[in-house]
Protein backbone atom coordinates (compact mmCIF):
# COMPACT_ATOMS: atom_id res chain seq x y z
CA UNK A 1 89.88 118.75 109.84
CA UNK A 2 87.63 115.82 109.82
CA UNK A 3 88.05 112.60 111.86
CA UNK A 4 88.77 110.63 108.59
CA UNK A 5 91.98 112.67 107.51
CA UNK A 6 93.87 112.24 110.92
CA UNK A 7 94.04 108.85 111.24
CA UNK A 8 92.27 105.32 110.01
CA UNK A 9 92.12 101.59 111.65
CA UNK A 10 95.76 100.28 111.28
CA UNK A 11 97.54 103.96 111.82
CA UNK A 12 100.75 103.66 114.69
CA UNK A 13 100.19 106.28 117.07
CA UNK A 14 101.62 107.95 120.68
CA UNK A 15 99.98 110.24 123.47
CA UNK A 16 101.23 113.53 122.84
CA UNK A 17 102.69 113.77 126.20
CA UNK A 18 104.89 110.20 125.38
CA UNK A 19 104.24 106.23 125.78
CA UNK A 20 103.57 103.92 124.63
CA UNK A 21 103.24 103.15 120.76
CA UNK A 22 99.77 102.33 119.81
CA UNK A 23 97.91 100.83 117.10
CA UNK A 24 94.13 102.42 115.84
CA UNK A 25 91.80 99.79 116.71
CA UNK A 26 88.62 101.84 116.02
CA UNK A 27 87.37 105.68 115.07
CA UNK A 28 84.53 106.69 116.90
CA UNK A 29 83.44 109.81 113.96
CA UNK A 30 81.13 110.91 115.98
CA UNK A 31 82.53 111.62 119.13
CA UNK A 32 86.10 112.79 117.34
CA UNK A 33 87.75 109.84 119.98
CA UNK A 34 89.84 107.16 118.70
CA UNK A 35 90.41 103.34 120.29
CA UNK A 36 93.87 102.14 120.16
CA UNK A 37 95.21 99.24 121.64
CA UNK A 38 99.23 98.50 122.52
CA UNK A 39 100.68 95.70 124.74
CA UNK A 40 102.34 96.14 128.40
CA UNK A 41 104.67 93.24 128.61
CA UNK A 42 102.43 90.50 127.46
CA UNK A 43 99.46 92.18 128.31
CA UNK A 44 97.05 94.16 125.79
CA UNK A 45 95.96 97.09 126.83
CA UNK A 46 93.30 99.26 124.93
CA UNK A 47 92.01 102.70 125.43
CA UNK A 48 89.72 105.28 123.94
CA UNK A 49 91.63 108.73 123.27
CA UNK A 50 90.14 112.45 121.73
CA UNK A 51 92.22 112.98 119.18
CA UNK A 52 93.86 115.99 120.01
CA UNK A 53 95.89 113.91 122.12
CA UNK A 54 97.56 111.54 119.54
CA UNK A 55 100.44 112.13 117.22
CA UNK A 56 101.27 110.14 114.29
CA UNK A 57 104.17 107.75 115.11
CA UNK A 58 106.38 106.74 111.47
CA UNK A 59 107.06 102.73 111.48
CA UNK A 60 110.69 102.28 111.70
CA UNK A 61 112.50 100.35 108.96
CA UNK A 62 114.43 97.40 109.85
């Protein structure tokens, strides 16, 4: 399955293992790895993750 299909800048996402939700900030086709950023408290955060490792997370409606 190609990079493309899994997930795109803008896509809510989560670690397989649990965390936090994240947003994808960047896809790295190459390398199959994905940047995401969330926030800590009031802190952003960002990290670069294979993508293996990330689920798809569905927006909840309020």
């Amino acid at each position: 399955m190609s990079t493309e299909m899994l997930f795109k800048v803008g896509d809510l996402v989560r670690i397989k293992s649990g965390g936090p939700v994240m947003t994808v900030q960047a896809v790295l086709k190459s390398s199959n790895l994905f940047d995401c950023q969330w926030f800590a408290g009031k802190k952003l955060e960002v990290g670069r993750f294979p993508a293996d490792s990330l689920v798809p997370v569905q927006e909840e409606k309020q």
